[in-house]
N, C-alpha and C. Protein backbone atom coordinates (compact mmCIF):
# COMPACT_ATOMS: atom_id res chain seq x y z
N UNK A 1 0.63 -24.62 53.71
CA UNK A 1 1.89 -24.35 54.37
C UNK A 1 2.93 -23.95 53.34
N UNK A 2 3.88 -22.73 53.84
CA UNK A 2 5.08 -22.53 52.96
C UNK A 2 6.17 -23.31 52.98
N UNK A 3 7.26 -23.71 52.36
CA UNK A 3 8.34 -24.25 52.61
C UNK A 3 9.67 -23.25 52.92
N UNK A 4 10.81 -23.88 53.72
CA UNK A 4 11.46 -22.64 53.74
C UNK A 4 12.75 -23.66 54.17
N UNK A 5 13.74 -22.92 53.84
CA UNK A 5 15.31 -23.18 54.26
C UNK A 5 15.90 -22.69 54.91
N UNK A 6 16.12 -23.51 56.34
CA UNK A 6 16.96 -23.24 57.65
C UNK A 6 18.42 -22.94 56.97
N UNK A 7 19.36 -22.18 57.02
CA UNK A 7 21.05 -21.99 56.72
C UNK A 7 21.54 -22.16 57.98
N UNK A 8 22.36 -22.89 57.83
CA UNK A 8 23.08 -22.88 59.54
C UNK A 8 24.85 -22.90 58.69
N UNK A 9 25.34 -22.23 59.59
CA UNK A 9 26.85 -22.78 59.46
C UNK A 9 27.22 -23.58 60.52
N UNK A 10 27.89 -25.03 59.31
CA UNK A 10 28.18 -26.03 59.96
C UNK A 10 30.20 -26.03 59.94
N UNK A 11 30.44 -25.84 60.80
CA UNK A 11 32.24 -25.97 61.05
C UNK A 11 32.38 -27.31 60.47
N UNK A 12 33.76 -27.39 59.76
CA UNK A 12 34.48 -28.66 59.47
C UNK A 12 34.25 -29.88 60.54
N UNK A 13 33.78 -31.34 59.90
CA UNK A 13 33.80 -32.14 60.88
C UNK A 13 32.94 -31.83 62.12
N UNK A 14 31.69 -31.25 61.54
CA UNK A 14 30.79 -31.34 62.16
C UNK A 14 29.28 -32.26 61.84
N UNK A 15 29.68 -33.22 61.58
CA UNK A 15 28.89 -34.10 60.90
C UNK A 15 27.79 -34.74 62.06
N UNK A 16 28.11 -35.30 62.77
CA UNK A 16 28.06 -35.19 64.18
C UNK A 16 27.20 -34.74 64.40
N UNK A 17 27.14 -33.04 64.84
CA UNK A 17 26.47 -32.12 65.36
C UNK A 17 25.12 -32.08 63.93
N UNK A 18 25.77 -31.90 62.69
CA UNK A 18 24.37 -31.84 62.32
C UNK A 18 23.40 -33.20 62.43
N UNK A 19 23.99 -34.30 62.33
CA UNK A 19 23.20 -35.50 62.68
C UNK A 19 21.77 -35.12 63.79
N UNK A 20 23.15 -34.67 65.08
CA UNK A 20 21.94 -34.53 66.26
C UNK A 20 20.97 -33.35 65.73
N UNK A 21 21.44 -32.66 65.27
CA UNK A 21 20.66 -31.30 65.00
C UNK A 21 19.39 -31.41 64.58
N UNK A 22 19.42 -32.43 63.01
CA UNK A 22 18.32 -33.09 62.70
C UNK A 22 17.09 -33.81 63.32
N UNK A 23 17.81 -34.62 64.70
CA UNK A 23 16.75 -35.28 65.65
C UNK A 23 16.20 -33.90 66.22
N UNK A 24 17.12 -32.91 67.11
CA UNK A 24 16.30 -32.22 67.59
C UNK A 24 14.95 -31.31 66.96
N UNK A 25 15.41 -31.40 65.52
CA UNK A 25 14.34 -30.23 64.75
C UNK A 25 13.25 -31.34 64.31
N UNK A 26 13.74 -32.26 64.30
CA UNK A 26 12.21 -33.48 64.42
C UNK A 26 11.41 -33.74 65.20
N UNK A 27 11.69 -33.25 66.57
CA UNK A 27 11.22 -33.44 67.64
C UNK A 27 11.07 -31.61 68.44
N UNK A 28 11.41 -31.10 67.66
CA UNK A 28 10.50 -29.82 67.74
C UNK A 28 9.50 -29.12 66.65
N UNK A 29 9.74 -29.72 65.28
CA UNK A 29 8.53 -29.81 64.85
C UNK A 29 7.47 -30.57 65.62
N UNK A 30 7.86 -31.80 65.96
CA UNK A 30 6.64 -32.67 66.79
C UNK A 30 5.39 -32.17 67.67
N UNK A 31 7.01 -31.55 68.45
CA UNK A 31 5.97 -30.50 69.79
C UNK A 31 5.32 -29.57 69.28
N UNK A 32 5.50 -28.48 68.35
CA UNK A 32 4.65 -27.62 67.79
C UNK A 32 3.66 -28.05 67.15
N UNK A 33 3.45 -29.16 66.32
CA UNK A 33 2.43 -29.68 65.88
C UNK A 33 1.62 -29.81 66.66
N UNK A 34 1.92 -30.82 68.15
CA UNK A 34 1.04 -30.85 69.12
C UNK A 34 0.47 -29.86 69.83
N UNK A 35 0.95 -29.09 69.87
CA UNK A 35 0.51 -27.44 70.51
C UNK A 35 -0.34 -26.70 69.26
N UNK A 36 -0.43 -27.26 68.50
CA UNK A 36 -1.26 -26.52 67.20
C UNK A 36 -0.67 -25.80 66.20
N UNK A 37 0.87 -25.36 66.03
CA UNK A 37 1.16 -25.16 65.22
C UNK A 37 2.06 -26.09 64.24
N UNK A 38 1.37 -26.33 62.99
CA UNK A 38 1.71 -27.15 62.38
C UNK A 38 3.58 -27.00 61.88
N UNK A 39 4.74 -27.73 61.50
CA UNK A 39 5.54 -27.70 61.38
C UNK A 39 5.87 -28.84 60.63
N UNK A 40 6.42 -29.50 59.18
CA UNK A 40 7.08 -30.65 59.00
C UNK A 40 8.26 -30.58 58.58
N UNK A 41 9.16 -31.44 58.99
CA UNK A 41 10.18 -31.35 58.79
C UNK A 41 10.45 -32.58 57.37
N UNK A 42 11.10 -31.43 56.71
CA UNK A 42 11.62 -32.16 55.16
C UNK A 42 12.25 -32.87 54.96
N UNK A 43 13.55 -32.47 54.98
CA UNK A 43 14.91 -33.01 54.63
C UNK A 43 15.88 -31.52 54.96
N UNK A 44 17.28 -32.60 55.08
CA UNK A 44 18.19 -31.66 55.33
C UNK A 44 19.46 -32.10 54.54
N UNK A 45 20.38 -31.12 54.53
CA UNK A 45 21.54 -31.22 53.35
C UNK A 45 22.93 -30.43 54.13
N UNK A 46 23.78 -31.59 54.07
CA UNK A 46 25.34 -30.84 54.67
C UNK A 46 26.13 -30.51 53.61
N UNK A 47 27.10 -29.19 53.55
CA UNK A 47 27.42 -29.39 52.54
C UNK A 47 29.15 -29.28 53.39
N UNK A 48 30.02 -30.16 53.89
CA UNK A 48 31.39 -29.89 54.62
C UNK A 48 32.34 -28.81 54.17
N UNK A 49 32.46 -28.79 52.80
CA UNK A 49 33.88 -28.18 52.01
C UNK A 49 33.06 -26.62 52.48
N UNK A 50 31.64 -26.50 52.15
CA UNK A 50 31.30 -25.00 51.89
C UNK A 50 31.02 -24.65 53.75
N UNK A 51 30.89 -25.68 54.77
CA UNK A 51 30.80 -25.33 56.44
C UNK A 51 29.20 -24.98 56.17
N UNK A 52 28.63 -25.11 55.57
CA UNK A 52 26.89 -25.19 55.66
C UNK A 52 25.86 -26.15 55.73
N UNK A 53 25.11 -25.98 55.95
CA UNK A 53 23.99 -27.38 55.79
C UNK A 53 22.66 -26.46 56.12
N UNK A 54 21.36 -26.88 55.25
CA UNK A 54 20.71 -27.03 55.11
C UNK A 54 19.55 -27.22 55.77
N UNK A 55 18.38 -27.16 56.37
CA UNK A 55 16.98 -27.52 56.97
C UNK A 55 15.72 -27.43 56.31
N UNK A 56 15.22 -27.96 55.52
CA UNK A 56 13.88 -27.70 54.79
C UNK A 56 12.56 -28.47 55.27
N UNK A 57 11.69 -27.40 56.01
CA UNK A 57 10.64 -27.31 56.70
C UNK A 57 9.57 -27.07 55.85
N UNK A 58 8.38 -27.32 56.05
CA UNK A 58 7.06 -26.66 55.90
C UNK A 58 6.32 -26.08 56.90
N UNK A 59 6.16 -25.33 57.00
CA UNK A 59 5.55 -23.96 58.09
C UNK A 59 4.51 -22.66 57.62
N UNK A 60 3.36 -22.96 59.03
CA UNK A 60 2.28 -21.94 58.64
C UNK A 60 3.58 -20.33 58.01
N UNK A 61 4.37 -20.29 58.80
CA UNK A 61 4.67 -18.96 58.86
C UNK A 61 6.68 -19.02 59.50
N UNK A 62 7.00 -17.53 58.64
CA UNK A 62 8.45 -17.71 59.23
C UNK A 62 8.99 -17.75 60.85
N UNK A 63 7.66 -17.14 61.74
CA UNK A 63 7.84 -17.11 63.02
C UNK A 63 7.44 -18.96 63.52
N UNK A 64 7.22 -19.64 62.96
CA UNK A 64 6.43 -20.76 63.02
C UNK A 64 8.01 -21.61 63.41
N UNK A 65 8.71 -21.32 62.03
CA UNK A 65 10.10 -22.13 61.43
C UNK A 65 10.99 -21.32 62.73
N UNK A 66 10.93 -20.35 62.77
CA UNK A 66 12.00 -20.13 63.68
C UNK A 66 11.71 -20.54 65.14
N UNK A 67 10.61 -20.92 65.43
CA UNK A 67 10.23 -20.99 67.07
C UNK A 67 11.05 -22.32 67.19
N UNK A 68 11.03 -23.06 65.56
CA UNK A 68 11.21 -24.78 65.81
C UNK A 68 12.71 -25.11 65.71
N UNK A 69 13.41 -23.67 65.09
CA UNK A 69 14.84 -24.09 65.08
C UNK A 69 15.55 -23.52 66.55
N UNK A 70 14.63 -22.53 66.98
CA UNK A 70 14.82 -22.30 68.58
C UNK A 70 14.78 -22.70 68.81
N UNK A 71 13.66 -24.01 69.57
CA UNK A 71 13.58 -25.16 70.48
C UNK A 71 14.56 -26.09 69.62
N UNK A 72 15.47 -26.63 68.76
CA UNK A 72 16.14 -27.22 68.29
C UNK A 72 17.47 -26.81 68.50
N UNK A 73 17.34 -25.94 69.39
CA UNK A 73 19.07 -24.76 69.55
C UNK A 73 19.87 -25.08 68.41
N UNK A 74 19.30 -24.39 67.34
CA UNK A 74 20.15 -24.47 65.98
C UNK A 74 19.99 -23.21 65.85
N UNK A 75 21.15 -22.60 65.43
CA UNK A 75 21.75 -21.23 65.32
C UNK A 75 21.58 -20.63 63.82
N UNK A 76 20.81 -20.49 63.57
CA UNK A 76 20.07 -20.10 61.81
C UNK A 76 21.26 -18.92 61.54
N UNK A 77 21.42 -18.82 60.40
CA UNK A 77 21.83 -17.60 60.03
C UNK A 77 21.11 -17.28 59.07
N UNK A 78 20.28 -17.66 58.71
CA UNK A 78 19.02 -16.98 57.91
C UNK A 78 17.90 -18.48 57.73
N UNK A 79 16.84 -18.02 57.81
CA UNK A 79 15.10 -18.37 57.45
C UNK A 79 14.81 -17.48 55.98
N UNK A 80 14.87 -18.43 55.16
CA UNK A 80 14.05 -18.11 53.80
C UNK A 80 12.91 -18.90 53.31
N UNK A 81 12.22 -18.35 52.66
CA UNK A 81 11.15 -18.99 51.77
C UNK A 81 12.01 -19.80 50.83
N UNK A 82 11.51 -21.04 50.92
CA UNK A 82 12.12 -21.75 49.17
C UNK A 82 11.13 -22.51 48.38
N UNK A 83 11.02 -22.49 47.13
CA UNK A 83 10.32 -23.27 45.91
C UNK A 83 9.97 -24.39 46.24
N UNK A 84 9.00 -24.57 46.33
CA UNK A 84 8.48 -26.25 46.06
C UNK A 84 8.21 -27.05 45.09
């Protein structure tokens, strides 16, 4: 599996929202796993001052990562490959 970094922009005092955000992308990796495509979810990183945060997945594939931040209704502004 590749690893890759969800970008989302997170608005001020949205701490909150990424909290939940996190459950949901845990629980849509879950479901894809169970359906056969593998998905794990890493860790994630807010950063407030810069309005970003973070998602780091492992995924067969970039269509894999994005199906899981879809079912997670998290609004990517970019899917990249990142270093492991």
């Amino acid at each position: 599996m590749q690893r890759y970094a969800v970008e989302v922009y997170s608005p001020r005092g949205g701490s909150e929202e990424f909290r939940l955000s996190i459950a949901r992308l845990r629980q849509a990796a879950r479901a894809l796993t169970q359906e056969g495509t593998p998905i794990k979810y890493r860790r994630s990183l807010f950063l407030p001052t810069d309005e970003t945060s973070f998602h780091i997945l492992d995924g067969s594939s970039y269509e894999a990562v994005s199906e899981a931040a879809k079912r997670a209704a998290i609004d990517a502004a970019r899917i990249v490959e990142a270093a492991q």
